[in-house]
PDB file of N, CA and C in Angstrom:
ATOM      1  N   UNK A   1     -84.825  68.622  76.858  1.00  0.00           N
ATOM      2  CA  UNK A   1     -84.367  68.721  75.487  1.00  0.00           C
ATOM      3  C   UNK A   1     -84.873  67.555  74.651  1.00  0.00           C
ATOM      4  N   UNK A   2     -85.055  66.119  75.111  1.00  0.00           N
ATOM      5  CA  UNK A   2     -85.310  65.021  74.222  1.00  0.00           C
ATOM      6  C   UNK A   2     -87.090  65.653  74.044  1.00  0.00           C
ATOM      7  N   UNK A   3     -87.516  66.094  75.446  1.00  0.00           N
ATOM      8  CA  UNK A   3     -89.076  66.145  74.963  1.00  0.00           C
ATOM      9  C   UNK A   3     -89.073  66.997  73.970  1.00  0.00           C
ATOM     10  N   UNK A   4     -88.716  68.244  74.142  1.00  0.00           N
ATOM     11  CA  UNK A   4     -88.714  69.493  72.848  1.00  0.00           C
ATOM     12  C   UNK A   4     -88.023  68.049  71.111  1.00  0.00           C
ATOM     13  N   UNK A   5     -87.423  67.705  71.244  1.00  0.00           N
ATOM     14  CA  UNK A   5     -87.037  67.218  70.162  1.00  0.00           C
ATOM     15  C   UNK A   5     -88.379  65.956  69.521  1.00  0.00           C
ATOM     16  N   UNK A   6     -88.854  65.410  70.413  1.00  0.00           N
ATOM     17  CA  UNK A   6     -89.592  64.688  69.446  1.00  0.00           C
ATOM     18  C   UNK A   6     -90.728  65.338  69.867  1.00  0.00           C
ATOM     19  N   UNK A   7     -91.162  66.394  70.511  1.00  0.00           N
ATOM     20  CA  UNK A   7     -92.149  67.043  69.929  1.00  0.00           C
ATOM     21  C   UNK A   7     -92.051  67.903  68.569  1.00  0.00           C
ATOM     22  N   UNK A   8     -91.079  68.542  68.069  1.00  0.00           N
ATOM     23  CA  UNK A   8     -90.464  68.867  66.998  1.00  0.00           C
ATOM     24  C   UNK A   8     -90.950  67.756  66.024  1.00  0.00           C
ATOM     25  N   UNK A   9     -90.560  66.584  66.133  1.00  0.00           N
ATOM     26  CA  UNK A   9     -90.202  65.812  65.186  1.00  0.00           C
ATOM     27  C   UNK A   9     -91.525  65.380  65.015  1.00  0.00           C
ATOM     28  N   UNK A  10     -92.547  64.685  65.454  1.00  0.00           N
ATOM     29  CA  UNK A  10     -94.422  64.406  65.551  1.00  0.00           C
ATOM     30  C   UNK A  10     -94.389  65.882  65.243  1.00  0.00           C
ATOM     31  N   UNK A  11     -94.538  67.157  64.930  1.00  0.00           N
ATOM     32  CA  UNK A  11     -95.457  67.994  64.507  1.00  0.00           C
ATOM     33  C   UNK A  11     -94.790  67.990  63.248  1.00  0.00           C
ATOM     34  N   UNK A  12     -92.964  68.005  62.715  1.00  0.00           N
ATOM     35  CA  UNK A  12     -92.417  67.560  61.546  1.00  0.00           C
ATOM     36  C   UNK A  12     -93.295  66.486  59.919  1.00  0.00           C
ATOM     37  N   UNK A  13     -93.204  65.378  61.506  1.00  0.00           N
ATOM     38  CA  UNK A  13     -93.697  64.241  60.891  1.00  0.00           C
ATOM     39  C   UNK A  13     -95.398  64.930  60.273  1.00  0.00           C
ATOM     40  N   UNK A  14     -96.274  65.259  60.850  1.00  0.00           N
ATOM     41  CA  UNK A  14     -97.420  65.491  60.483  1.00  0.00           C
ATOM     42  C   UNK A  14     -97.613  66.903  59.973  1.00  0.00           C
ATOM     43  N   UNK A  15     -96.898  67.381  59.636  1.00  0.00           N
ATOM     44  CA  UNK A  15     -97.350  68.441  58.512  1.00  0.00           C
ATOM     45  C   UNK A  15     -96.943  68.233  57.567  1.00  0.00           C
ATOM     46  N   UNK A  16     -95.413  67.008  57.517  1.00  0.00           N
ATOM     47  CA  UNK A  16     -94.806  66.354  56.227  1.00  0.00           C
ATOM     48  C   UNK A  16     -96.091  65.884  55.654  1.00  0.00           C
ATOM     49  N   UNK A  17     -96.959  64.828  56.345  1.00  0.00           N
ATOM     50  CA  UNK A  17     -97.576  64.195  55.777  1.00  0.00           C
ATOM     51  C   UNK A  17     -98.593  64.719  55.385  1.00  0.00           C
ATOM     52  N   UNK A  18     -99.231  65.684  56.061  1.00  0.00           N
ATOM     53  CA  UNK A  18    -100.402  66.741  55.458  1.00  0.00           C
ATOM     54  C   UNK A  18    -100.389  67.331  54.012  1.00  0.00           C
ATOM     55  N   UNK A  19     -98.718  67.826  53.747  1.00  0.00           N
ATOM     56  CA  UNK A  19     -98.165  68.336  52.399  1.00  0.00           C
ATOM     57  C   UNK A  19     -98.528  66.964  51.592  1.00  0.00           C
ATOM     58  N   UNK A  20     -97.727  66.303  52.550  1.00  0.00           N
ATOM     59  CA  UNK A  20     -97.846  64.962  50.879  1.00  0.00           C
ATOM     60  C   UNK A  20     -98.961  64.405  50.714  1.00  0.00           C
ATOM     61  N   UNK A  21    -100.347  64.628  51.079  1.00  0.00           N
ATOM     62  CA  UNK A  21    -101.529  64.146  50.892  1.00  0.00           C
ATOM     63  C   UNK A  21    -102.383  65.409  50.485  1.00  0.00           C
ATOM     64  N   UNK A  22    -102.188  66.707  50.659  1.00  0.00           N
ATOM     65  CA  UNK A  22    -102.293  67.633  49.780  1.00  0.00           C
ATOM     66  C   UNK A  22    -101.699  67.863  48.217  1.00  0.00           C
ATOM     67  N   UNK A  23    -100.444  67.565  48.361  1.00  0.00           N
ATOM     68  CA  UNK A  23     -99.860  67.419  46.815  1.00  0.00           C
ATOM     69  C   UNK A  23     -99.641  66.473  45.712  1.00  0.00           C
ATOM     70  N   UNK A  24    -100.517  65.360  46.753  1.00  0.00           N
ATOM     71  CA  UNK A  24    -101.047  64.519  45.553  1.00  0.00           C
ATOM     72  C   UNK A  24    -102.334  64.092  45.167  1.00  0.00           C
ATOM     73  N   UNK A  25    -103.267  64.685  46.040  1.00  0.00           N
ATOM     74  CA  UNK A  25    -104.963  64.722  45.615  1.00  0.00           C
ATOM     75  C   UNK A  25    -104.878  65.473  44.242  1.00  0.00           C
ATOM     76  N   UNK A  26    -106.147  65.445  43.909  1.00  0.00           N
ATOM     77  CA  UNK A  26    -106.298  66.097  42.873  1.00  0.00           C
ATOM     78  C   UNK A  26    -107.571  66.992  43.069  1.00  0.00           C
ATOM     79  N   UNK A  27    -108.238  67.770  42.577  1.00  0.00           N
ATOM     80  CA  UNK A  27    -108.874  68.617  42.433  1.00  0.00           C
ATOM     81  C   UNK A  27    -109.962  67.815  42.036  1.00  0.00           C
ATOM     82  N   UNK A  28    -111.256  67.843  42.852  1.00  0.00           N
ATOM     83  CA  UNK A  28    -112.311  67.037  41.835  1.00  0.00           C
ATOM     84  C   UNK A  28    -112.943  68.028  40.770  1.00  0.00           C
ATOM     85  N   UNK A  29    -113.534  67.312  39.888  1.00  0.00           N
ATOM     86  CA  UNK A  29    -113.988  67.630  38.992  1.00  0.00           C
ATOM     87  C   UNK A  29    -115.429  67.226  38.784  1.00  0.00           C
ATOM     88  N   UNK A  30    -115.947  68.158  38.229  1.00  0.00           N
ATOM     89  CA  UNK A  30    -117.871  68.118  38.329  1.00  0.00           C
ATOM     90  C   UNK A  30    -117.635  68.044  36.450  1.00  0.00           C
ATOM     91  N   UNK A  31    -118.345  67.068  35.995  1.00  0.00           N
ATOM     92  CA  UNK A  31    -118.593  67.044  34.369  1.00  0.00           C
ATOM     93  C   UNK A  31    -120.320  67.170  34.336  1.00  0.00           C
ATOM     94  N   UNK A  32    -120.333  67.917  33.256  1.00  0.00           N
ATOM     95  CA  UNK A  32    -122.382  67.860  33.171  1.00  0.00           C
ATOM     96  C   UNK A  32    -122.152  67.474  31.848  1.00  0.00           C
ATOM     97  N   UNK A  33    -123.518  66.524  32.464  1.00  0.00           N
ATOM     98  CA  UNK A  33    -123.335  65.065  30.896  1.00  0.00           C
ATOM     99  C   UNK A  33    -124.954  65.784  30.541  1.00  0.00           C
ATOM    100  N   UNK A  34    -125.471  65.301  29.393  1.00  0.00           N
ATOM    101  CA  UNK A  34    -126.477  65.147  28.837  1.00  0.00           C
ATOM    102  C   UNK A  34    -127.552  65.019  30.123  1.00  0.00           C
ATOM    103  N   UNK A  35    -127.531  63.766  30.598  1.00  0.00           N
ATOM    104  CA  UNK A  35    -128.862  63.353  31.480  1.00  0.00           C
ATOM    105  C   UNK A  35    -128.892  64.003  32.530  1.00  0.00           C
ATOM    106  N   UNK A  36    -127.895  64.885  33.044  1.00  0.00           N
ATOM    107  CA  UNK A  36    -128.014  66.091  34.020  1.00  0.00           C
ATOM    108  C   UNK A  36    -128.641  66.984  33.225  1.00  0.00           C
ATOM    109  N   UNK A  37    -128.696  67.635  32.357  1.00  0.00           N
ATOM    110  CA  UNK A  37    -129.382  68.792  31.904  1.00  0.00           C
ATOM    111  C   UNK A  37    -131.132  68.346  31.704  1.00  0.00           C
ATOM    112  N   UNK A  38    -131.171  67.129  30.947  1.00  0.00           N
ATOM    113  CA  UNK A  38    -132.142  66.543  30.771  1.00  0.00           C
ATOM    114  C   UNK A  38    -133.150  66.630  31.922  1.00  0.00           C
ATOM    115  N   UNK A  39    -132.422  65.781  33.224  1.00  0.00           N
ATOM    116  CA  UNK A  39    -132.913  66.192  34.284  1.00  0.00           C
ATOM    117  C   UNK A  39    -133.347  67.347  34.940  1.00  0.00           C
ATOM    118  N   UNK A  40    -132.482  67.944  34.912  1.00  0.00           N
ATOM    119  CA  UNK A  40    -132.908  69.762  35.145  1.00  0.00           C
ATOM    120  C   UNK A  40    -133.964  70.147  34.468  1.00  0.00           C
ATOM    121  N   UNK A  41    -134.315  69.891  33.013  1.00  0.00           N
ATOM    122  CA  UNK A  41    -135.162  70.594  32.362  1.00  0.00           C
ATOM    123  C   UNK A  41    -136.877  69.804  32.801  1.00  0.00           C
ATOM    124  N   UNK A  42    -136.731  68.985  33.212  1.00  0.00           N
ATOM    125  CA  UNK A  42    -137.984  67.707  33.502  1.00  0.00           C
ATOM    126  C   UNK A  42    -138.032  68.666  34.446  1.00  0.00           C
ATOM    127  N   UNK A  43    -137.354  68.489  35.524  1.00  0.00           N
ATOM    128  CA  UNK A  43    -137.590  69.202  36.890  1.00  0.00           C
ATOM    129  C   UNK A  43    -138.220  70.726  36.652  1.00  0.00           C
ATOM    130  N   UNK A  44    -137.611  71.099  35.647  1.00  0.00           N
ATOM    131  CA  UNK A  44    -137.973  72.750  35.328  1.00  0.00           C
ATOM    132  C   UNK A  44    -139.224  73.105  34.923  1.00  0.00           C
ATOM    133  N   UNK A  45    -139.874  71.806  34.070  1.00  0.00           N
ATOM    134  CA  UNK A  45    -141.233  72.243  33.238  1.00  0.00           C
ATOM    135  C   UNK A  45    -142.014  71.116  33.934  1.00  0.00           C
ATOM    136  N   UNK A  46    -142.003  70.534  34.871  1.00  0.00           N
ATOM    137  CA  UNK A  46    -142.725  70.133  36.351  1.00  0.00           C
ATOM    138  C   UNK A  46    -142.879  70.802  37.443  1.00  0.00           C
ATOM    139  N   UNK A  47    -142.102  71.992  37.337  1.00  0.00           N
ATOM    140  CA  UNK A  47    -142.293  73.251  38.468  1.00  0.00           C
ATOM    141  C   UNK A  47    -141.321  72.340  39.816  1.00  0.00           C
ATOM    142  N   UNK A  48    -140.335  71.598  39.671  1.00  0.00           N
ATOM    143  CA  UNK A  48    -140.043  70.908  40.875  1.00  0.00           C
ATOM    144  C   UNK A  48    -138.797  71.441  41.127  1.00  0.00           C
ATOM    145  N   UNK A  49    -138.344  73.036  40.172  1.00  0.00           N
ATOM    146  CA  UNK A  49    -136.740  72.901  40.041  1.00  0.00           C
ATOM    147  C   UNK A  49    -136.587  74.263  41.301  1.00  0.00           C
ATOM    148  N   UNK A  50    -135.499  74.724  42.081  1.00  0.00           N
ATOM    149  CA  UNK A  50    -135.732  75.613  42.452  1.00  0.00           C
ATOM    150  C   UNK A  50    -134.714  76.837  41.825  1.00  0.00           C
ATOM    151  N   UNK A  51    -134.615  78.019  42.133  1.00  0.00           N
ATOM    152  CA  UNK A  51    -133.988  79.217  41.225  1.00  0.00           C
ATOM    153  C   UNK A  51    -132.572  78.927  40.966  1.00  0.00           C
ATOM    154  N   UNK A  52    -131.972  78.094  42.608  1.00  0.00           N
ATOM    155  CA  UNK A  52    -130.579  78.252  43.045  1.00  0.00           C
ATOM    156  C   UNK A  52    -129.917  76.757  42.452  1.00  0.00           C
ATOM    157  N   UNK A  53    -130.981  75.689  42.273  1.00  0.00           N
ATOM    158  CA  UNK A  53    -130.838  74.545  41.572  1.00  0.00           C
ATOM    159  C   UNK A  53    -130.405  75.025  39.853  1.00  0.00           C
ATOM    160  N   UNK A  54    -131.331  75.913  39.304  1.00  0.00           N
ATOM    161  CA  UNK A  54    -131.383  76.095  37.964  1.00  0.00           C
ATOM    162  C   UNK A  54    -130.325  76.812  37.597  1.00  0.00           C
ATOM    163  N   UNK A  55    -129.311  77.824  38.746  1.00  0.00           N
ATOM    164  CA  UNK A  55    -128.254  78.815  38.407  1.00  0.00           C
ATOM    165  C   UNK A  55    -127.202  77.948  38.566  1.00  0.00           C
ATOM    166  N   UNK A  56    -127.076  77.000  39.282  1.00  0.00           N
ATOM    167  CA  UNK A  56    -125.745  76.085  40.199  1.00  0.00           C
ATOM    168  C   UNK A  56    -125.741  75.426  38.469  1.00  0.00           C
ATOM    169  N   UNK A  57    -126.576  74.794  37.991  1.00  0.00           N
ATOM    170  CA  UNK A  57    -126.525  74.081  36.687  1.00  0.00           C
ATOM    171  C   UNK A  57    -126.061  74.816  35.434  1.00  0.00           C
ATOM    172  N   UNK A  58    -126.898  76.041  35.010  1.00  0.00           N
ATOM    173  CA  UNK A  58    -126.741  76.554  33.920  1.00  0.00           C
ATOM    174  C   UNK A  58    -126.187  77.755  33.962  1.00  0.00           C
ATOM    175  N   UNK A  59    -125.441  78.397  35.104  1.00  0.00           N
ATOM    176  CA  UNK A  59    -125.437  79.645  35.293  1.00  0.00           C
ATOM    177  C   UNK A  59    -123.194  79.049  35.207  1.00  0.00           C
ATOM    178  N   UNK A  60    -122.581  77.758  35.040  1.00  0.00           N
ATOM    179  CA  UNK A  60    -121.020  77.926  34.413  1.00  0.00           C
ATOM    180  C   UNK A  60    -121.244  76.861  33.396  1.00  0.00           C
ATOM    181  N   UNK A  61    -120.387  77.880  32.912  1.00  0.00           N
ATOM    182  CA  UNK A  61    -119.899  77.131  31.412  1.00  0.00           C
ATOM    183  C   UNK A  61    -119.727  75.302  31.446  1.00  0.00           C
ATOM    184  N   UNK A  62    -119.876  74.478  30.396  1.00  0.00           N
ATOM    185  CA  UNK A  62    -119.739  74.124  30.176  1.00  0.00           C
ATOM    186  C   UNK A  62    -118.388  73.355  29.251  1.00  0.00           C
ATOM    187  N   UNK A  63    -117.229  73.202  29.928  1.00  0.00           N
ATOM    188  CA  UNK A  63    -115.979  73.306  28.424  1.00  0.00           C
ATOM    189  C   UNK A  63    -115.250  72.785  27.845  1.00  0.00           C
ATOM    190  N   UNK A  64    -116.232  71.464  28.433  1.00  0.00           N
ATOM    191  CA  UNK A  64    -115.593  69.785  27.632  1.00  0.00           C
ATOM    192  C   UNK A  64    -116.664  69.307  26.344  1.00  0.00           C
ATOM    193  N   UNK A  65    -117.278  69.849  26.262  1.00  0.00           N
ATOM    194  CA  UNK A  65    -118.787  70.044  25.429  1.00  0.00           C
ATOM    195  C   UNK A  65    -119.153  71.274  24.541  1.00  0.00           C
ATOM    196  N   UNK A  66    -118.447  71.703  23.532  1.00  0.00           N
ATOM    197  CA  UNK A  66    -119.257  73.065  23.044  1.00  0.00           C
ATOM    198  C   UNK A  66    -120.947  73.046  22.674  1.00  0.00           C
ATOM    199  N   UNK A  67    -121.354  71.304  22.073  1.00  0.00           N
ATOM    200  CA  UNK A  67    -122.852  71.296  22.258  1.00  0.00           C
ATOM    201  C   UNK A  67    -123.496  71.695  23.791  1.00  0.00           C
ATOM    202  N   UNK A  68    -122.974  70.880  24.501  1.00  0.00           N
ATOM    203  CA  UNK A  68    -123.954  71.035  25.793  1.00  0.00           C
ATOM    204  C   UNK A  68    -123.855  72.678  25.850  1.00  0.00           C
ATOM    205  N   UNK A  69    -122.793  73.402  25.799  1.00  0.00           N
ATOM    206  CA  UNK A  69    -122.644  74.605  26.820  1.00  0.00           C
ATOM    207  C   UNK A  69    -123.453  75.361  25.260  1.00  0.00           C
ATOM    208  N   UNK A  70    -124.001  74.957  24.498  1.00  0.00           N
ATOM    209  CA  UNK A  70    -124.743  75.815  23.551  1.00  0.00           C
ATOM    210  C   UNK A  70    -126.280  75.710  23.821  1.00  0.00           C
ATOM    211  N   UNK A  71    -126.775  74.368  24.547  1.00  0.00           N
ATOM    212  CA  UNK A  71    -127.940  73.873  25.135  1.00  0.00           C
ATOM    213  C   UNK A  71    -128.001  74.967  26.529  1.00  0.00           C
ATOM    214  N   UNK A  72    -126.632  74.974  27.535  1.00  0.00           N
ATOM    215  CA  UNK A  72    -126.954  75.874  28.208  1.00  0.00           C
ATOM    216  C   UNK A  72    -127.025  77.196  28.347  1.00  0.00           C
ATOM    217  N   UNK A  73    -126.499  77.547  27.128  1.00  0.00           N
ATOM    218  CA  UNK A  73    -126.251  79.165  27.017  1.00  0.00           C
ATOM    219  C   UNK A  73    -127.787  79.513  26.405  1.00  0.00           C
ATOM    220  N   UNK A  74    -128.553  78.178  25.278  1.00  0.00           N
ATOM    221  CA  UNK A  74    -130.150  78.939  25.255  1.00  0.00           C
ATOM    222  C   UNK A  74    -130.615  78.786  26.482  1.00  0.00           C
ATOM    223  N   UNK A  75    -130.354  77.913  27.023  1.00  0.00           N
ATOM    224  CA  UNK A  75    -131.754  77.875  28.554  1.00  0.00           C
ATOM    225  C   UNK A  75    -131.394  78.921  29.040  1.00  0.00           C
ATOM    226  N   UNK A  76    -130.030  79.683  29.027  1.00  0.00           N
ATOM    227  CA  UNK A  76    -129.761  80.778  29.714  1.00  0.00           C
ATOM    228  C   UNK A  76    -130.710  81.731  29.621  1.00  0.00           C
ATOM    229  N   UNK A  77    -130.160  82.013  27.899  1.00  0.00           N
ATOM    230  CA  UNK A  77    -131.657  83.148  27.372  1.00  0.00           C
ATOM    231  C   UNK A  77    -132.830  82.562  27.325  1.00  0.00           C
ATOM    232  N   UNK A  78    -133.710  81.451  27.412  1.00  0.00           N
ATOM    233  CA  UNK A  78    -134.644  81.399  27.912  1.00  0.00           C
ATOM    234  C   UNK A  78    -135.155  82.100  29.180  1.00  0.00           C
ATOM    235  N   UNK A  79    -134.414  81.815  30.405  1.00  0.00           N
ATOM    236  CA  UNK A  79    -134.427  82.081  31.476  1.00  0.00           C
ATOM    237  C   UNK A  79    -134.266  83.786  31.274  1.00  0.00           C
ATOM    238  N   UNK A  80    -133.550  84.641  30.777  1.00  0.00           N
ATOM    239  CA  UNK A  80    -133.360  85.741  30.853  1.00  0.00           C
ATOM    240  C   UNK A  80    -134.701  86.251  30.213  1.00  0.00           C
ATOM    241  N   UNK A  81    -135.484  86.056  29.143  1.00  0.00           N
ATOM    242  CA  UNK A  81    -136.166  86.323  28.336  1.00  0.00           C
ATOM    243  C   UNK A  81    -137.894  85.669  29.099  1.00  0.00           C
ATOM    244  N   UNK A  82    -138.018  84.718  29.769  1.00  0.00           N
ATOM    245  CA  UNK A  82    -139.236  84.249  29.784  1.00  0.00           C
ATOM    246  C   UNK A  82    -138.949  83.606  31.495  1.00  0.00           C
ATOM    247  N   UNK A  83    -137.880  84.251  32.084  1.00  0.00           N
ATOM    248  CA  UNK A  83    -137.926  83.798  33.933  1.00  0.00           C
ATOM    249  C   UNK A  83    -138.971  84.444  34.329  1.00  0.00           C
ATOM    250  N   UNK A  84    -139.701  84.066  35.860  1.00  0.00           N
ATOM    251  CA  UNK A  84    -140.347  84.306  36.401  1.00  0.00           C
ATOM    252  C   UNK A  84    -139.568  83.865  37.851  1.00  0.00           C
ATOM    253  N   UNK A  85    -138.353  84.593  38.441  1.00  0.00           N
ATOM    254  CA  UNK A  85    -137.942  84.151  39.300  1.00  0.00           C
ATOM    255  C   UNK A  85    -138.618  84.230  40.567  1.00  0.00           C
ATOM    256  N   UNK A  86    -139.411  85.336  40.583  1.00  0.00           N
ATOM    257  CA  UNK A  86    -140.237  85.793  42.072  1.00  0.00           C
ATOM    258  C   UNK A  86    -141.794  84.340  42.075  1.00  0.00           C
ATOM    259  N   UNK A  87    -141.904  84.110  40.718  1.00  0.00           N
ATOM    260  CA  UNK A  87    -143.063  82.937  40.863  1.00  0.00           C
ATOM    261  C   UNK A  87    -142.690  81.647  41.681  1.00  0.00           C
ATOM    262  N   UNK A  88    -141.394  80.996  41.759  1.00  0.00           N
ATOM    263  CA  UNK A  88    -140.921  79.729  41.909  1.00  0.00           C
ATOM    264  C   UNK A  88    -141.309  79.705  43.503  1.00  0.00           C
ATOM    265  N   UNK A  89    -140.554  80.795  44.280  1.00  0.00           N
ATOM    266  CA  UNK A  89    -141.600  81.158  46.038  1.00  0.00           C
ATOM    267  C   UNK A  89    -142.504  80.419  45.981  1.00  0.00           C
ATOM    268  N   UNK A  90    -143.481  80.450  44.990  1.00  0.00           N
ATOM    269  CA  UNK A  90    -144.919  80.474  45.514  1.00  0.00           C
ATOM    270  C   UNK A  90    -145.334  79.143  44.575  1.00  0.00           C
ATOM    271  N   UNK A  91    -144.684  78.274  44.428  1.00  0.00           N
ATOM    272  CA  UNK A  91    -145.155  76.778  43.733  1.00  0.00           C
ATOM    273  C   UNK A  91    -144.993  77.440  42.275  1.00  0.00           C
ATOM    274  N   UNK A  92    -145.237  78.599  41.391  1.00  0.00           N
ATOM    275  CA  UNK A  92    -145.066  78.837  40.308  1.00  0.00           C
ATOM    276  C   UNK A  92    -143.879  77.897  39.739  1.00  0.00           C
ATOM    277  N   UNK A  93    -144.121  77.769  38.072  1.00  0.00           N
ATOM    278  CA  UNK A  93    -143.263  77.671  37.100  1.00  0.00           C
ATOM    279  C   UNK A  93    -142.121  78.553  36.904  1.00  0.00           C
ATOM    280  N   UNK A  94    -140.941  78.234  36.462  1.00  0.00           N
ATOM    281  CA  UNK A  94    -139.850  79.115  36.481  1.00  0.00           C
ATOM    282  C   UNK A  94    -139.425  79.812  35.308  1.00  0.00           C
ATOM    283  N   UNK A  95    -140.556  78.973  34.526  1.00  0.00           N
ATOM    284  CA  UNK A  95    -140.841  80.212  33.216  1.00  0.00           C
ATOM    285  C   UNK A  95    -142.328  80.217  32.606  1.00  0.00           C
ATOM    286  N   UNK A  96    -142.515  81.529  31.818  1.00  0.00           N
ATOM    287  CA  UNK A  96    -143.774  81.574  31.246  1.00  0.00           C
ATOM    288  C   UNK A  96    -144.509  80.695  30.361  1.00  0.00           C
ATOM    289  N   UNK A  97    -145.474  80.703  30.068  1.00  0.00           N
ATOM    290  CA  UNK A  97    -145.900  79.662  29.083  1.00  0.00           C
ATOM    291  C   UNK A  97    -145.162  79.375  27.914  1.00  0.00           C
ATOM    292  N   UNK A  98    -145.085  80.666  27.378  1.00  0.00           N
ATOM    293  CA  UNK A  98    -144.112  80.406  26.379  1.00  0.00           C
ATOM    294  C   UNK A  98    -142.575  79.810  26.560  1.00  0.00           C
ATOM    295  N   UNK A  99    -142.111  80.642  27.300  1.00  0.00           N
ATOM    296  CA  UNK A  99    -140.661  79.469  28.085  1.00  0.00           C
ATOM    297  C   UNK A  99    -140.587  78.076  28.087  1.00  0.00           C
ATOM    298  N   UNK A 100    -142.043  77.814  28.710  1.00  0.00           N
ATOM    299  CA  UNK A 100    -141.995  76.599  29.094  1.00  0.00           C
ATOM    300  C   UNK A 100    -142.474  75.819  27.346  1.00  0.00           C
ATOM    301  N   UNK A 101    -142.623  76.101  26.490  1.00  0.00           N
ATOM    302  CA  UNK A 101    -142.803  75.559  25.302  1.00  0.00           C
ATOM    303  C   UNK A 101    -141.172  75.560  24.789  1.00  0.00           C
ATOM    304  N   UNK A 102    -141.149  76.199  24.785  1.00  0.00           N
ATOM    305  CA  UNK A 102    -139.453  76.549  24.089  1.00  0.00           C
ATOM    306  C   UNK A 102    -138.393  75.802  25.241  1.00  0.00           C
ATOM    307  N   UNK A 103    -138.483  75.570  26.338  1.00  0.00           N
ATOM    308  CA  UNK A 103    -137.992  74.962  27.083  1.00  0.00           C
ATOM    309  C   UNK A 103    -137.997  73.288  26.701  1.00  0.00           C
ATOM    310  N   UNK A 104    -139.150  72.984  26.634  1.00  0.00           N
ATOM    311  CA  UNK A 104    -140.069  71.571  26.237  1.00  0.00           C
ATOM    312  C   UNK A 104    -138.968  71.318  25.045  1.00  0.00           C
ATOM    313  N   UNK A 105    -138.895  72.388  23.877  1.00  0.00           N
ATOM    314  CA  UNK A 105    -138.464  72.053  22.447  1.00  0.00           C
ATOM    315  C   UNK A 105    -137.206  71.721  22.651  1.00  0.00           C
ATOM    316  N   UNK A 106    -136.187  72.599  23.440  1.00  0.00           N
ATOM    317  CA  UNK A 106    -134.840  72.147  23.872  1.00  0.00           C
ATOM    318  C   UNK A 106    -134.767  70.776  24.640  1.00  0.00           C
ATOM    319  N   UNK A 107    -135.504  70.398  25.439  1.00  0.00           N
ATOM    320  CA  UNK A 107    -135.328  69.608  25.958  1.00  0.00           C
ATOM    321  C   UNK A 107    -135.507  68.210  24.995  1.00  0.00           C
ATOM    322  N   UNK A 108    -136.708  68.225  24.194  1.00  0.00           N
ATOM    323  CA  UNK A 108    -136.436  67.240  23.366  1.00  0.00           C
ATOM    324  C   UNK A 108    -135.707  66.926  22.022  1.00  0.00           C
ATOM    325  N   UNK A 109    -135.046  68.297  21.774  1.00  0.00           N
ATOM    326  CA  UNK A 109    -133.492  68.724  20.525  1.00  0.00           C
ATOM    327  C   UNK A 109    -133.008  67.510  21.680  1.00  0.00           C
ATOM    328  N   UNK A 110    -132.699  68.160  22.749  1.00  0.00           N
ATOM    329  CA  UNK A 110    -131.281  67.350  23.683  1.00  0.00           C
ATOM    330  C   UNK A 110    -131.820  66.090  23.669  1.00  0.00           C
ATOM    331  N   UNK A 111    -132.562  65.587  24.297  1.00  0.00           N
ATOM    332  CA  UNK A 111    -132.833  63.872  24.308  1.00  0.00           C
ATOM    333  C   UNK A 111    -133.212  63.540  22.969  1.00  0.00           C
ATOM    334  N   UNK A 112    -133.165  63.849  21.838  1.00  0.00           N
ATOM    335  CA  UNK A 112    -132.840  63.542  20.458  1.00  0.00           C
ATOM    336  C   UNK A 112    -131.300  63.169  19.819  1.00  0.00           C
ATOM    337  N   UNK A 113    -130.605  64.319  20.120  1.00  0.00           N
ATOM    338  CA  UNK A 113    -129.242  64.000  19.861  1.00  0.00           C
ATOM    339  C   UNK A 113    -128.717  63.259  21.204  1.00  0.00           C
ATOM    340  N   UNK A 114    -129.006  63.241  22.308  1.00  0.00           N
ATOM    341  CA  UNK A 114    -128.079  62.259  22.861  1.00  0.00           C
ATOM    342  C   UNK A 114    -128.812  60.508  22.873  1.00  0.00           C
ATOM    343  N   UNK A 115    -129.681  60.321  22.373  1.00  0.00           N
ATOM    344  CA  UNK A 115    -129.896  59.350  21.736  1.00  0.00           C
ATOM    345  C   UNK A 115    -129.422  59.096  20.530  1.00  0.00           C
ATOM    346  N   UNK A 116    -128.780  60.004  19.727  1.00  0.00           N
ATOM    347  CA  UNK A 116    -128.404  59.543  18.607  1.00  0.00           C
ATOM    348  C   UNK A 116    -127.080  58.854  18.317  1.00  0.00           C
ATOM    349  N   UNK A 117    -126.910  59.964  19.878  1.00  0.00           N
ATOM    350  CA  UNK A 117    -125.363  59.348  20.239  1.00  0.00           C
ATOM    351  C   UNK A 117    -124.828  58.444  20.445  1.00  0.00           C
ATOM    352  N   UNK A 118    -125.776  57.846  21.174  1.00  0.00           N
ATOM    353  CA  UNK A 118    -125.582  56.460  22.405  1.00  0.00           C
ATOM    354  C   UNK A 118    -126.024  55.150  21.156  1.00  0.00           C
ATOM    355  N   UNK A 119    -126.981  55.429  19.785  1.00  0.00           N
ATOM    356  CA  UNK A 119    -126.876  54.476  19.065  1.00  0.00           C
ATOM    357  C   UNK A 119    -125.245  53.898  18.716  1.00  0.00           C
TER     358      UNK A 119
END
């Protein structure tokens, strides 16, 4: 009976403590700043980005930022409008020439205003 009891009490004890280190973590949180997108887009019009890199980034919202998530909602339609997803396989660019101009232009809108910011 004493063994049953403090075996009781050690599996007590450690699921108490499991709860209370579960119910007070917090949830992390992923923020996309400026120089993450920035980055992405360098990577993108260097051909260095890959499909699943470019969806993990621009493919959720943005919703501490209505600018940024307006930067990502065009690369979106870029990407919808001028992807070449089957090219990236094969060392290709992940968008067409034209993409990749209009890509270029966003990218330097964005490192325009977040320099303007940081003045």
């Amino acid at each position: 009976m004493a063994l049953y009891l403090l075996v009781f009490g050690v599996c007590l004890l450690v699921i108490g403590a499991v709860m209370l280190v579960l119910m007070t973590s917090s949830t992390p949180r992923y923020r996309t700043e400026p120089n993450d997108l920035l980055a992405l887009f360098d990577k993108a019009l260097n051909s260095q980005v890959s499909e699943t890199e470019w969806n993990a980034m621009i493919g959720y919202p943005i919703r501490h930022n209505e600018y940024l998530d307006g930067i990502r909602r065009r690369a979106a339609h870029l990407m919808e409008q001028h992807g070449r997803r089957w090219m990236v396989a094969q060392g290709k660019p992940l968008l067409n020439q034209e993409g990749q101009a209009e890509l270029q232009a966003l990218r330097d809108h964005l490192y325009a205003h977040t320099a303007l910011r940081e003045q």
